[in-house]
N, C-alpha and C. Protein backbone atom coordinates (compact mmCIF):
# COMPACT_ATOMS: atom_id res chain seq x y z
N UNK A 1 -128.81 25.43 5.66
CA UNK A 1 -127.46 25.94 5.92
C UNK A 1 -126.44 25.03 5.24
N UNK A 2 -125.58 25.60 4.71
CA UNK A 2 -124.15 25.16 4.02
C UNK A 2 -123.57 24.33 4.97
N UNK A 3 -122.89 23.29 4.92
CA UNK A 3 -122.34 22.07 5.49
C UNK A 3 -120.86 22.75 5.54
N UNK A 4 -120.09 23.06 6.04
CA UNK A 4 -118.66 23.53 5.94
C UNK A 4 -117.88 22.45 6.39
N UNK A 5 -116.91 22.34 5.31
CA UNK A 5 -116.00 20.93 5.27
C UNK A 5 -114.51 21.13 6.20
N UNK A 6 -114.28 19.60 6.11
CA UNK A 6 -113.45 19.86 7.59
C UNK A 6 -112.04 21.04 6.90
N UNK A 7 -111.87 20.90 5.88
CA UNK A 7 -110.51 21.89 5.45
C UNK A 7 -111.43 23.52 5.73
N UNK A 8 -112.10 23.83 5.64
CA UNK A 8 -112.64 25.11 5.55
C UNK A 8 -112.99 25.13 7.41
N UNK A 9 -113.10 24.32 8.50
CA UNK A 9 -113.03 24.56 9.63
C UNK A 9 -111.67 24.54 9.94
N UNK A 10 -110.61 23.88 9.44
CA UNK A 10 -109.16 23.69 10.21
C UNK A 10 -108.55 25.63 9.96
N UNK A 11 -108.07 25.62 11.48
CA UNK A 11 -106.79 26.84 11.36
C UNK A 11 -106.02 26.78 9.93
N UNK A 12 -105.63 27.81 9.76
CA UNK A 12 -104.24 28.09 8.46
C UNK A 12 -103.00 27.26 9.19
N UNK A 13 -102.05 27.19 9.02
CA UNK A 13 -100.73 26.85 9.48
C UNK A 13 -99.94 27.86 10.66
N UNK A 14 -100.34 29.31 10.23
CA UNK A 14 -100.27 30.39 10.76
C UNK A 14 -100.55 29.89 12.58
N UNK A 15 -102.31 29.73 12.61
CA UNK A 15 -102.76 29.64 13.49
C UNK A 15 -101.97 28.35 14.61
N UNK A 16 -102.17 27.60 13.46
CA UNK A 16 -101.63 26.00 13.78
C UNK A 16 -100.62 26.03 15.08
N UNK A 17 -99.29 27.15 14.19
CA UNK A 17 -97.84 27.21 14.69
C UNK A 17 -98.36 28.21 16.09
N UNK A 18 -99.60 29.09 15.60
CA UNK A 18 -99.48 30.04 16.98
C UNK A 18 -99.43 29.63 18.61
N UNK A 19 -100.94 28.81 18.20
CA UNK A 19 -101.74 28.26 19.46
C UNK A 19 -100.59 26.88 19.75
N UNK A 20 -99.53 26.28 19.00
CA UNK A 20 -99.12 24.89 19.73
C UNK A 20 -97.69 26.30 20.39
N UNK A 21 -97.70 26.92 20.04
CA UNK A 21 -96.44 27.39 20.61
C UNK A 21 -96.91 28.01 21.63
N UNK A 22 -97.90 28.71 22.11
CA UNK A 22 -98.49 29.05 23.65
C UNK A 22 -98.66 27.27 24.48
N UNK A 23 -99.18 26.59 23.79
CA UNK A 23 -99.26 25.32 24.53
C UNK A 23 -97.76 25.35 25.37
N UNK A 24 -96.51 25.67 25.27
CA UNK A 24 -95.56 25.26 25.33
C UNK A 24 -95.30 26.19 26.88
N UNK A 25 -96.27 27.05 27.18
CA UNK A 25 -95.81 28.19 28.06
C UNK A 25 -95.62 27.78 29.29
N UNK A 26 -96.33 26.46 29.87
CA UNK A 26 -95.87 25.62 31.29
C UNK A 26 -95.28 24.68 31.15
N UNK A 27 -94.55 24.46 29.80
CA UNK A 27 -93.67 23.65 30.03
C UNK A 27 -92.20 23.71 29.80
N UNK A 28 -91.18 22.80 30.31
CA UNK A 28 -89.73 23.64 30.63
C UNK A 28 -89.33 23.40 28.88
N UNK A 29 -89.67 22.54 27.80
CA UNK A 29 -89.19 22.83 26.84
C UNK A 29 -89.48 24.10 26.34
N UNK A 30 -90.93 24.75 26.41
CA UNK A 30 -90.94 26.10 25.98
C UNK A 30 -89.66 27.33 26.29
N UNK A 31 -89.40 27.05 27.32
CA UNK A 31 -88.11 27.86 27.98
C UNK A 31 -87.36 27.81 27.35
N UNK A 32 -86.73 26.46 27.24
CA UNK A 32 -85.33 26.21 26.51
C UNK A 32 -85.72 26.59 25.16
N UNK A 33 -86.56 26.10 24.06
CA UNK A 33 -86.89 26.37 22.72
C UNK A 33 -86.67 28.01 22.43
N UNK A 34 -87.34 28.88 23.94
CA UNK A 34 -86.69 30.44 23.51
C UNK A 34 -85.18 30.91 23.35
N UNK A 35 -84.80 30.32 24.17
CA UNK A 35 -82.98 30.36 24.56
C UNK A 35 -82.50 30.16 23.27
N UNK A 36 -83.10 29.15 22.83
CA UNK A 36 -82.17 28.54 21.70
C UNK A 36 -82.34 29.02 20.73
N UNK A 37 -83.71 29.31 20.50
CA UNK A 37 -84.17 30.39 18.99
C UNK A 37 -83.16 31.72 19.23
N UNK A 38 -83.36 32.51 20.59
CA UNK A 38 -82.84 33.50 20.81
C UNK A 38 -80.77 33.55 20.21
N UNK A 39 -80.35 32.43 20.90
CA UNK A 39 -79.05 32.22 20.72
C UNK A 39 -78.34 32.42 19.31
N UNK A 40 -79.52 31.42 18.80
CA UNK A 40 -79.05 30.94 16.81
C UNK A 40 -79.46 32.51 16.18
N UNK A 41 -80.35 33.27 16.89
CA UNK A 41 -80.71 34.61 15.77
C UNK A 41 -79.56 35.62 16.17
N UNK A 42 -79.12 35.22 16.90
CA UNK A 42 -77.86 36.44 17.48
C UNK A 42 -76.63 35.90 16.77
N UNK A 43 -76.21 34.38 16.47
CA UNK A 43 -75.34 34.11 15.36
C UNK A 43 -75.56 33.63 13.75
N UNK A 44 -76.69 33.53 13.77
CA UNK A 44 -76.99 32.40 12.12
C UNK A 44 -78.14 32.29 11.32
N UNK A 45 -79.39 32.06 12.74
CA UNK A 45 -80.67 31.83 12.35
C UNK A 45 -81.47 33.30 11.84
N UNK A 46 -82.25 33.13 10.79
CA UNK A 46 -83.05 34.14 10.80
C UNK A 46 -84.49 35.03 10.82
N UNK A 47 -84.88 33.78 11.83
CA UNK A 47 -86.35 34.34 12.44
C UNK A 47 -86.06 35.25 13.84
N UNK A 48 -86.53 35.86 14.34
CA UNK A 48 -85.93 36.88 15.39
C UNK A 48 -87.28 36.11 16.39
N UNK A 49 -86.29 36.02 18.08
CA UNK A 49 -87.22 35.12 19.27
C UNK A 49 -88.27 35.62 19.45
N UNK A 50 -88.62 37.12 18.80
CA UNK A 50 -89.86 37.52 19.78
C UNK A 50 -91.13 37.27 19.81
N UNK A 51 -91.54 36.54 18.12
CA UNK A 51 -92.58 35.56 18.09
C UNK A 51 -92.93 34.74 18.87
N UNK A 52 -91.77 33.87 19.61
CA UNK A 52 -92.00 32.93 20.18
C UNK A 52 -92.19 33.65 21.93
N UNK A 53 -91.37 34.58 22.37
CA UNK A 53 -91.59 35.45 23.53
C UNK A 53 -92.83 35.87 23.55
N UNK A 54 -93.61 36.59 22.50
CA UNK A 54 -94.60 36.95 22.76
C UNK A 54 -96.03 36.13 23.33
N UNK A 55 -95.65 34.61 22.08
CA UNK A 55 -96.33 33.56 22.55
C UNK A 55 -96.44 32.91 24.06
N UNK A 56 -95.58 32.76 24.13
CA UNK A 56 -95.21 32.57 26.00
C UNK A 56 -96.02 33.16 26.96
N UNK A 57 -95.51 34.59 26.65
CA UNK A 57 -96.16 35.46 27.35
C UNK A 57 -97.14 35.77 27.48
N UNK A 58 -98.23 35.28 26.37
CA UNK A 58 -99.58 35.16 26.39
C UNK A 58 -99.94 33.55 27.61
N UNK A 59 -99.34 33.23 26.96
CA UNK A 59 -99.87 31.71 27.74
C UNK A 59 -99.44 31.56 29.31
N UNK A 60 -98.70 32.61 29.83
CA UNK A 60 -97.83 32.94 30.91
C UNK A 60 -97.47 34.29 31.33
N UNK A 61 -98.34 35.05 31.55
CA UNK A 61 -97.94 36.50 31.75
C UNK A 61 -97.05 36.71 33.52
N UNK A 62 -97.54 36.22 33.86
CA UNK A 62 -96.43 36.23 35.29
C UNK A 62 -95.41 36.32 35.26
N UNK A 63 -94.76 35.02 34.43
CA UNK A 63 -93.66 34.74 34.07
C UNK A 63 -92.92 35.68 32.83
N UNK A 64 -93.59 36.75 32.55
CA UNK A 64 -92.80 37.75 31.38
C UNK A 64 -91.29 37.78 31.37
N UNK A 65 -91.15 37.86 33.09
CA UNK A 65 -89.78 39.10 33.24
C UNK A 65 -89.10 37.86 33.07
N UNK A 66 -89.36 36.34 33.49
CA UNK A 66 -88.59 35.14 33.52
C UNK A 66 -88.11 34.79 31.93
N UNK A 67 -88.97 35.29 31.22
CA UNK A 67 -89.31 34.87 29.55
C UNK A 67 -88.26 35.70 29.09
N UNK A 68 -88.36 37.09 29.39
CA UNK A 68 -87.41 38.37 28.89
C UNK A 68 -85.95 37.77 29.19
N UNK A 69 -85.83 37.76 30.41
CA UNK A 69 -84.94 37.56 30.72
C UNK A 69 -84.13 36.02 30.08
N UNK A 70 -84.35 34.80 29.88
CA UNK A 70 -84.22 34.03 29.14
C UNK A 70 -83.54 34.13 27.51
N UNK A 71 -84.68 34.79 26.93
CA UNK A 71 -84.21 35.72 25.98
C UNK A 71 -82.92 36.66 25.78
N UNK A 72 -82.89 37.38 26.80
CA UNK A 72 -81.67 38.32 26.68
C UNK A 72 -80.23 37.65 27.19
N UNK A 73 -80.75 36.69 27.47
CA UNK A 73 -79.49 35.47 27.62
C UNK A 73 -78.94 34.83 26.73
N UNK A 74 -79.84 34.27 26.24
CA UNK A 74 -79.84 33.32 24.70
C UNK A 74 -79.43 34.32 23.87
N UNK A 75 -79.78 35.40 23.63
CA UNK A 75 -79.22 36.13 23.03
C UNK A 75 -77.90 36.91 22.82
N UNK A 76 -77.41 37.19 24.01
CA UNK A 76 -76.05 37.81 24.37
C UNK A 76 -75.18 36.28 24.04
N UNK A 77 -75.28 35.30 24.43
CA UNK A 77 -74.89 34.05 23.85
C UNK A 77 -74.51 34.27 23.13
N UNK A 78 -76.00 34.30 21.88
CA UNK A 78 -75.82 34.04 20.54
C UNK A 78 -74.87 35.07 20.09
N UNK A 79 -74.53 36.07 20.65
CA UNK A 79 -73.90 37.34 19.61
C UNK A 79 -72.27 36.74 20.20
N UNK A 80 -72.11 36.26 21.51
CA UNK A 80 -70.64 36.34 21.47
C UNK A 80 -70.55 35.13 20.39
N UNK A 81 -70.78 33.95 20.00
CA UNK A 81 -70.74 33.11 19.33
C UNK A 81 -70.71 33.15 17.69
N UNK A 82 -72.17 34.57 17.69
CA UNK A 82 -71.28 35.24 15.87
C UNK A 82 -70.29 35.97 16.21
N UNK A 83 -69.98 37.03 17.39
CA UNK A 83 -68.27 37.24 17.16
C UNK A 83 -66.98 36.33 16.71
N UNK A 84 -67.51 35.23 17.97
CA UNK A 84 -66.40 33.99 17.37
C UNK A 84 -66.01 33.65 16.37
N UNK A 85 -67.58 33.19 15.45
CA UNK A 85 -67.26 32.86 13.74
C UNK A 85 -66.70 34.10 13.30
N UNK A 86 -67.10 35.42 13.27
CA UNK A 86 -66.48 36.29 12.55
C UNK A 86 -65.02 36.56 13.04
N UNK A 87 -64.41 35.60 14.16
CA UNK A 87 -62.69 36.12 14.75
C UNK A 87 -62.27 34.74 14.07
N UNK A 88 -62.98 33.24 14.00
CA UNK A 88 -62.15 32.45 13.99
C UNK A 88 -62.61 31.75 12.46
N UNK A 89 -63.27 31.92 12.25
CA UNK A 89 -64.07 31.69 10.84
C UNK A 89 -64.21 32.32 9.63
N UNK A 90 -63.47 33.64 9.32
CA UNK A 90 -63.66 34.79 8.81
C UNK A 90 -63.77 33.85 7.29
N UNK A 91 -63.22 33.19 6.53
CA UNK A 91 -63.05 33.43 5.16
C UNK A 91 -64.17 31.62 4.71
N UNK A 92 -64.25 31.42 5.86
CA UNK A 92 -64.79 29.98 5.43
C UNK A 92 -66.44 29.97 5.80
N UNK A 93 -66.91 30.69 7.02
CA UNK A 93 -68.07 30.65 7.40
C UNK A 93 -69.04 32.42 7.48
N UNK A 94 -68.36 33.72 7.97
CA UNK A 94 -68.30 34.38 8.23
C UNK A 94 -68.59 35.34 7.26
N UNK A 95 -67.87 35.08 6.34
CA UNK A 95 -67.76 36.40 4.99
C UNK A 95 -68.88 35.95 3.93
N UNK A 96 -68.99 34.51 3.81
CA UNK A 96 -70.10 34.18 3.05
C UNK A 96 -71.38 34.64 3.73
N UNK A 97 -71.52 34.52 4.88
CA UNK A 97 -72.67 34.78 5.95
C UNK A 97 -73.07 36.08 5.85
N UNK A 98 -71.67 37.49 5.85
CA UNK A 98 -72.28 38.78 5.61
C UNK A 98 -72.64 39.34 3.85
N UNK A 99 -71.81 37.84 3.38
CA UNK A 99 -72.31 38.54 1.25
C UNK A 99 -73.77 37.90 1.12
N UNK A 100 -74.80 37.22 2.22
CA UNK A 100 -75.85 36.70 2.16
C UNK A 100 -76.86 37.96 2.06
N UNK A 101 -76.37 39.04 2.99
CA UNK A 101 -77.44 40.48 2.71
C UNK A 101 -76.49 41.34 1.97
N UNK A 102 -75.81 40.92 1.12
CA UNK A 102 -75.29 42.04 0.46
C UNK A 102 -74.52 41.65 -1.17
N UNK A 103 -75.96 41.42 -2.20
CA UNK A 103 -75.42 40.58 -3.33
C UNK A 103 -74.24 41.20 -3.73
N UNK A 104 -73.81 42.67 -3.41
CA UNK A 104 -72.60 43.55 -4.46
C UNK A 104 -71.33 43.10 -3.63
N UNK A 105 -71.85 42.75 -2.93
CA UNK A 105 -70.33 42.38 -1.56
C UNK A 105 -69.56 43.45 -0.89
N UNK A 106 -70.22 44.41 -0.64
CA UNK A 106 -69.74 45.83 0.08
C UNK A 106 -70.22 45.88 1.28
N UNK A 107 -70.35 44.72 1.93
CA UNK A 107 -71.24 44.90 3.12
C UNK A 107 -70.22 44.99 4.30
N UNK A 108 -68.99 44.06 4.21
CA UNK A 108 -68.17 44.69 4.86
C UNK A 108 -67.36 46.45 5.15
N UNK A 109 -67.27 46.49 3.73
CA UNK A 109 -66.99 48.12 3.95
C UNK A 109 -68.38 48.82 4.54
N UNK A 110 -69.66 48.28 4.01
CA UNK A 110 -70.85 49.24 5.00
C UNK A 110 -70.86 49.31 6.58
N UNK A 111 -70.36 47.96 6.68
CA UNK A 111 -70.64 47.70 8.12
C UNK A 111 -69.15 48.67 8.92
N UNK A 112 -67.83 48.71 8.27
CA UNK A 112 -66.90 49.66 8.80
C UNK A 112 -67.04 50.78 8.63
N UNK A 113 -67.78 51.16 7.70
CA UNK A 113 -68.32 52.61 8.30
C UNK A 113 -69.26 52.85 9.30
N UNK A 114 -70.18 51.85 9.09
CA UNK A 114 -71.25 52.24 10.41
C UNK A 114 -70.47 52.06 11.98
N UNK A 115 -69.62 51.42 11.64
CA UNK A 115 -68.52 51.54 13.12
C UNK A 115 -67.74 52.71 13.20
N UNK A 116 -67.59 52.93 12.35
CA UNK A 116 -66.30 53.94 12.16
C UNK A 116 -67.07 55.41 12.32
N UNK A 117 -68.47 55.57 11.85
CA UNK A 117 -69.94 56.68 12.30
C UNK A 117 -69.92 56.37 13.92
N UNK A 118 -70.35 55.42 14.15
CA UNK A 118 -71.41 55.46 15.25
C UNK A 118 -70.28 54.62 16.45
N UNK A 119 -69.01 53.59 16.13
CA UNK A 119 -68.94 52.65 17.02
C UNK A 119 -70.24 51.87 18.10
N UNK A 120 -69.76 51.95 19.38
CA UNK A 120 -70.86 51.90 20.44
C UNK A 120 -71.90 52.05 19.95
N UNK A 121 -72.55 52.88 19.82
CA UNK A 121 -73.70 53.56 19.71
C UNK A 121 -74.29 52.92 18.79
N UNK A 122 -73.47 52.24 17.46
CA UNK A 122 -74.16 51.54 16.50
C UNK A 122 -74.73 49.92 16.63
N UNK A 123 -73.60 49.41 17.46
CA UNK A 123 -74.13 48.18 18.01
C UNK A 123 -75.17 48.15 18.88
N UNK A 124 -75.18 49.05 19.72
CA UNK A 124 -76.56 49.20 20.56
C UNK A 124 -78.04 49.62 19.68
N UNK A 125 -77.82 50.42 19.15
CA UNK A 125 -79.22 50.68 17.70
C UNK A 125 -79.21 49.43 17.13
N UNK A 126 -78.49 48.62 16.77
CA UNK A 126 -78.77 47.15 15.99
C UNK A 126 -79.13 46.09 17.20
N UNK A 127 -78.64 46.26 18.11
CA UNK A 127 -79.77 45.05 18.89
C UNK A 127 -80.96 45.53 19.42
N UNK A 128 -81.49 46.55 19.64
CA UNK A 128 -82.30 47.17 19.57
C UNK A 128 -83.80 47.31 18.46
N UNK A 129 -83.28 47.69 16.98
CA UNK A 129 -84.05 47.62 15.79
C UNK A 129 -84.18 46.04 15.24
N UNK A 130 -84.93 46.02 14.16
CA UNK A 130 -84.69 45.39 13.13
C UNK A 130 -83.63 44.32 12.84
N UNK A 131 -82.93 45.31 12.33
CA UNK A 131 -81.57 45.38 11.86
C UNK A 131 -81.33 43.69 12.45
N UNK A 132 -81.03 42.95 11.33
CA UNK A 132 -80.13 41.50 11.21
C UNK A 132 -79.06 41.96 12.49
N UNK A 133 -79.26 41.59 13.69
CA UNK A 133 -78.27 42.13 14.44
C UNK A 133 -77.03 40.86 14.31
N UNK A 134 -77.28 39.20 13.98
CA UNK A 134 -75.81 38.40 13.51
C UNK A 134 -75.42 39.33 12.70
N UNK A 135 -75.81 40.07 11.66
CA UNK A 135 -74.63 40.86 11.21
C UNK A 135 -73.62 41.14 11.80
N UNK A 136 -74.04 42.27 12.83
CA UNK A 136 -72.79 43.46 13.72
C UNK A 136 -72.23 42.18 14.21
N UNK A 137 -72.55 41.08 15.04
CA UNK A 137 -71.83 40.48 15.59
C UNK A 137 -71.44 39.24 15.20
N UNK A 138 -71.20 39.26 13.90
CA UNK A 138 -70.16 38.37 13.23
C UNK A 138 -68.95 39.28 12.41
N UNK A 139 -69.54 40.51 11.90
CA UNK A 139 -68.85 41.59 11.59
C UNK A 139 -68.05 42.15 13.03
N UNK A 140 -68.61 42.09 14.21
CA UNK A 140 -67.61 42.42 15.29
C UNK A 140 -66.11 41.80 15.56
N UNK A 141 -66.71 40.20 15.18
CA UNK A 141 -65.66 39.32 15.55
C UNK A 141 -64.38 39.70 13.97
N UNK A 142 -64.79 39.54 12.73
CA UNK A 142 -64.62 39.75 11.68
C UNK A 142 -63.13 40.81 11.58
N UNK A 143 -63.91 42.11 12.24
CA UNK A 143 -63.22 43.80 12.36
C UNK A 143 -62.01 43.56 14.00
N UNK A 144 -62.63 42.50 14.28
CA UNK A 144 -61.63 42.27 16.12
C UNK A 144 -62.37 43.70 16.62
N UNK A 145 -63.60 43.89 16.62
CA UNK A 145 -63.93 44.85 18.10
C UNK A 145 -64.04 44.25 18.94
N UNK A 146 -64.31 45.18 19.59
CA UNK A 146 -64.05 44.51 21.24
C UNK A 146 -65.28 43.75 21.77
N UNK A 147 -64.55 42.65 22.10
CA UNK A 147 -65.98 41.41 22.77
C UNK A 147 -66.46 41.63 23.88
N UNK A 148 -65.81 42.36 24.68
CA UNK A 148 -66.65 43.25 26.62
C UNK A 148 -67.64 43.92 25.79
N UNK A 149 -67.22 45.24 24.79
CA UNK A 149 -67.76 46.07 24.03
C UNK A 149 -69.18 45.71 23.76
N UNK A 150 -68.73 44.42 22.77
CA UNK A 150 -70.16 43.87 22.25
C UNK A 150 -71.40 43.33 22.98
N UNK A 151 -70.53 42.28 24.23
CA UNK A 151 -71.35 42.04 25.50
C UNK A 151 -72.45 42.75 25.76
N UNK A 152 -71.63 44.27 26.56
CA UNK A 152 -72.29 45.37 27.18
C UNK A 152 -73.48 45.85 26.54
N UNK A 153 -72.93 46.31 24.99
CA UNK A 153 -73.94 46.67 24.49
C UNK A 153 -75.42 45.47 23.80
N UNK A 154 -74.99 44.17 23.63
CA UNK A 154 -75.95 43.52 23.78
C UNK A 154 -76.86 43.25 25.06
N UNK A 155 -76.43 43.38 26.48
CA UNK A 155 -77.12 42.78 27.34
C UNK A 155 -77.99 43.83 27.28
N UNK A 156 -77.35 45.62 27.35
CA UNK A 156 -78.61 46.77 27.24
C UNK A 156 -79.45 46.51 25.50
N UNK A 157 -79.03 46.25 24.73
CA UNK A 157 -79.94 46.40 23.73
C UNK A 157 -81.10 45.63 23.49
N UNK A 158 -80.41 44.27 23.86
CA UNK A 158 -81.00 43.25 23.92
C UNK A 158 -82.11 42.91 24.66
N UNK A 159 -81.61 43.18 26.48
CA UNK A 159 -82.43 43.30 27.32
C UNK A 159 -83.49 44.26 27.01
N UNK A 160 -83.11 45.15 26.92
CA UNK A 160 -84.38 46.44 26.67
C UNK A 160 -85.24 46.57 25.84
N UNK A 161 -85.00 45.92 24.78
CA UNK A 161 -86.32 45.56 23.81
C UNK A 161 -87.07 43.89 24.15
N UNK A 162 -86.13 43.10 24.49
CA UNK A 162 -87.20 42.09 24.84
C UNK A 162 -88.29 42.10 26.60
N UNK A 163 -87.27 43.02 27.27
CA UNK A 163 -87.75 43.14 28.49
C UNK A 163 -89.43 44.53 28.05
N UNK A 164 -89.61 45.17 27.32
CA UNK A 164 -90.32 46.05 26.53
C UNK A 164 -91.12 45.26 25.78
N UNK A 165 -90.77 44.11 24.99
CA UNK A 165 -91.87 43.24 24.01
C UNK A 165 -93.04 42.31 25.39
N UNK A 166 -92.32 42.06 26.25
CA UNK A 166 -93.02 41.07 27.45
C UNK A 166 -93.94 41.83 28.46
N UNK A 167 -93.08 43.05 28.68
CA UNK A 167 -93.56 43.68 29.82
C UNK A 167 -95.31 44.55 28.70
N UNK A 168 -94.87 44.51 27.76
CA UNK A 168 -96.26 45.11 27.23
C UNK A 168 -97.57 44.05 26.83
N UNK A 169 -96.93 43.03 26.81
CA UNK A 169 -97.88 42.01 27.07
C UNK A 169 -98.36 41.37 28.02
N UNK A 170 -97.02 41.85 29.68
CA UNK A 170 -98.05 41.85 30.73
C UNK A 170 -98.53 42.78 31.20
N UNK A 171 -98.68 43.71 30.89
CA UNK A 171 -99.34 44.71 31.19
C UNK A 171 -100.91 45.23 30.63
N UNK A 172 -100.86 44.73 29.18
CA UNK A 172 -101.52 45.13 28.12
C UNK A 172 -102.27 43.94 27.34
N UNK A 173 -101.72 42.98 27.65
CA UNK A 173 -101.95 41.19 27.42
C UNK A 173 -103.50 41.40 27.11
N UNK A 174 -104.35 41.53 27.94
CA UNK A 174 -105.74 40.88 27.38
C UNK A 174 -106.62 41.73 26.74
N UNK A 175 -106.08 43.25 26.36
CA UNK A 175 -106.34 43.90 25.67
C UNK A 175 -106.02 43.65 24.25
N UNK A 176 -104.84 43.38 23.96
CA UNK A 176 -103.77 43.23 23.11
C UNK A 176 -104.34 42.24 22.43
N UNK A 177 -104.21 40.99 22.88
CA UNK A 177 -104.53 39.41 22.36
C UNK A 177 -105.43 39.04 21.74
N UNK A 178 -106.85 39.79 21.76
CA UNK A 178 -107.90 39.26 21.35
C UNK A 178 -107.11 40.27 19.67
N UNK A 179 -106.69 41.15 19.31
CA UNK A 179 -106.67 42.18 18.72
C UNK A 179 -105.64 40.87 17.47
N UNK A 180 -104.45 41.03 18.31
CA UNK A 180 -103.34 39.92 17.06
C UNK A 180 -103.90 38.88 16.81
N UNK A 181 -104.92 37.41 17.92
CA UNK A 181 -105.37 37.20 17.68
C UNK A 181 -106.29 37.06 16.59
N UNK A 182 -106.78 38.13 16.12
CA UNK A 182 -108.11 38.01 15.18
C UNK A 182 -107.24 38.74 13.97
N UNK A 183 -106.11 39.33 13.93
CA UNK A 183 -105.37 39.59 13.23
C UNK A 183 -104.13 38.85 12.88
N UNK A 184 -103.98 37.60 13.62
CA UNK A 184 -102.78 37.04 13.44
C UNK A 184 -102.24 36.85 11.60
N UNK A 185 -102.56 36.59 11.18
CA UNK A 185 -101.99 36.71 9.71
C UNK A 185 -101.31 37.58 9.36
N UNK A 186 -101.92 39.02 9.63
CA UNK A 186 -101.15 40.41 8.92
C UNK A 186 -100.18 40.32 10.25
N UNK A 187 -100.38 40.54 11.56
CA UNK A 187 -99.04 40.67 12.10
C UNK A 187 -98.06 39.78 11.44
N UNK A 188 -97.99 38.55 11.22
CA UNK A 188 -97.06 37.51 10.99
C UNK A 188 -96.47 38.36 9.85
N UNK A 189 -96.92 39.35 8.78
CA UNK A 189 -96.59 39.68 7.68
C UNK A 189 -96.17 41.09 8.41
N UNK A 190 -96.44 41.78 9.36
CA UNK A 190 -96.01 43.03 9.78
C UNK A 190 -94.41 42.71 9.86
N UNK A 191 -94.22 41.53 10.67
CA UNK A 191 -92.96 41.09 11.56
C UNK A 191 -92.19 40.64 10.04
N UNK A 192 -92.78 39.82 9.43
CA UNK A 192 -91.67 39.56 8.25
C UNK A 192 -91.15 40.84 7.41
N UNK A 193 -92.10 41.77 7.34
CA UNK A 193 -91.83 43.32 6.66
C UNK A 193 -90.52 43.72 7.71
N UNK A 194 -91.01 43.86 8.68
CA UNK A 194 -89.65 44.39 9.81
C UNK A 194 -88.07 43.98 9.53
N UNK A 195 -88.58 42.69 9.28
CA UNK A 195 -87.21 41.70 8.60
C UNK A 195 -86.78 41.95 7.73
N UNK A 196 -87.16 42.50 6.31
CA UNK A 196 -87.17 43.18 5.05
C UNK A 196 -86.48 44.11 5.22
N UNK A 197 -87.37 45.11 6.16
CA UNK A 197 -86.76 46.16 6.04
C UNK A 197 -85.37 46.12 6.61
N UNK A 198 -85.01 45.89 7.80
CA UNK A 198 -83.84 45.46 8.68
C UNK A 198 -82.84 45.03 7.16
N UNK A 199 -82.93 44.18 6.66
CA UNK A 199 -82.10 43.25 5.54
C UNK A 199 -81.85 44.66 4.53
N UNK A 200 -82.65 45.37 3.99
CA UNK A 200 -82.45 46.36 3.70
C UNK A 200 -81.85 47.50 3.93
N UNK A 201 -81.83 47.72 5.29
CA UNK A 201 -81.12 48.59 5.99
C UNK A 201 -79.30 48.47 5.83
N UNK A 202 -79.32 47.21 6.35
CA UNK A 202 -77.65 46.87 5.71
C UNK A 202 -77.41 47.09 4.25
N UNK A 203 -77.90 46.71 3.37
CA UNK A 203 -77.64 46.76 1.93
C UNK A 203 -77.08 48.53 1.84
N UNK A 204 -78.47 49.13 2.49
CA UNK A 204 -78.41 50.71 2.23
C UNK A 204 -77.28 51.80 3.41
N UNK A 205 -76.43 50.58 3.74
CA UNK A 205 -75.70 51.56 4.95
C UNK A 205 -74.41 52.24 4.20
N UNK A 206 -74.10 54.01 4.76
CA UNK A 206 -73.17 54.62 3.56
C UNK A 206 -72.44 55.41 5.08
């Protein structure tokens, strides 16, 4: 039999990042580390929390609704905070931030039409999807919509898809796990496609 060397037994990096981030699920930094991922993707950052939610939730299924909920905190946070930059920051932090998904620089006029289509209804579909949701809510602050407005519709958008990403992993958890698990690579590439597409979605809004 072939001797297999220690690089050909070690995890990918993939794995590496998976399994230390479930390590984290009984302990109170894991908590806070979601909050905070959650917060920065609702104003700046652009990995979206639910990687790290999902992780949790494997390592902690009890605690889902505690995890969700965490999340949809950190998150509603994070969005009043890109309103802010986009009310108090517009030309220095804000406008560079929305010409980042939009090399032609029409992303402001895309984004006032998709308000000017949908209002309400559009901010709630963007925390919901894909969709770079710091966009809408640096573009909220940006346009002066309304910050109750944005709230509302983040705590339902927000809440309802992360309370939906947890609750299907406690429900569905040890079915589920062995599956991403042994697939973890391509999901990691499913979720970055999602991101793509989302980034895309703004470019293509008329």
């Amino acid at each position: 039999m072939t001797a297999v060397s220690e690089t050909e037994k070690r995890p990918g990096i993939i794995r590496r990042l998976y399994h230390w981030t479930i390590s984290w699920a009984d302990r109170p930094g894991g908590t806070w580390a979601l909050f905070l991922i959650a917060f920065a993707e609702s104003s700046f950052f652009p990995i979206p929390p639910d990687v790290l939610l999902l992780a949790l939730c494997f390592g902690a299924r009890k605690k889902w609704a505690k995890y969700a909920l965490v999340c949809t905190a950190g998150s509603v946070l994070g969005g009043i905070a890109g309103w802010l930059i986009g009310w108090g920051l517009a030309e220095s932090v804000a406008q560079p931030l929305l010409n980042f998904f939009d090399g032609d620089g029409h992303t402001q006029e895309k984004i006032q039409t998709w308000y000017a289509d949908y209002g309400f209804l559009g901010i709630l579909i963007a925390a919901i999807t894909p969709i770079p949701y710091k966009v809408f809510t640096i573009a909220s602050g940006l346009f002066h919509y309304s910050l109750p407005q944005l709230i509302i519709a983040s705590i339902i958008g927000r809440g309802f898809r992360f309370f939906v990403v947890a609750g299907i992993i406690r429900i569905f958890g040890p079915k589920v796990r062995p599956f991403i698990e042994k697939h973890l690579e391509w999901c990691f590439l499913g979720l970055g496609a999602l991101v793509v597409i989302g980034i895309l979605a703004i470019k293509f809004l008329h």
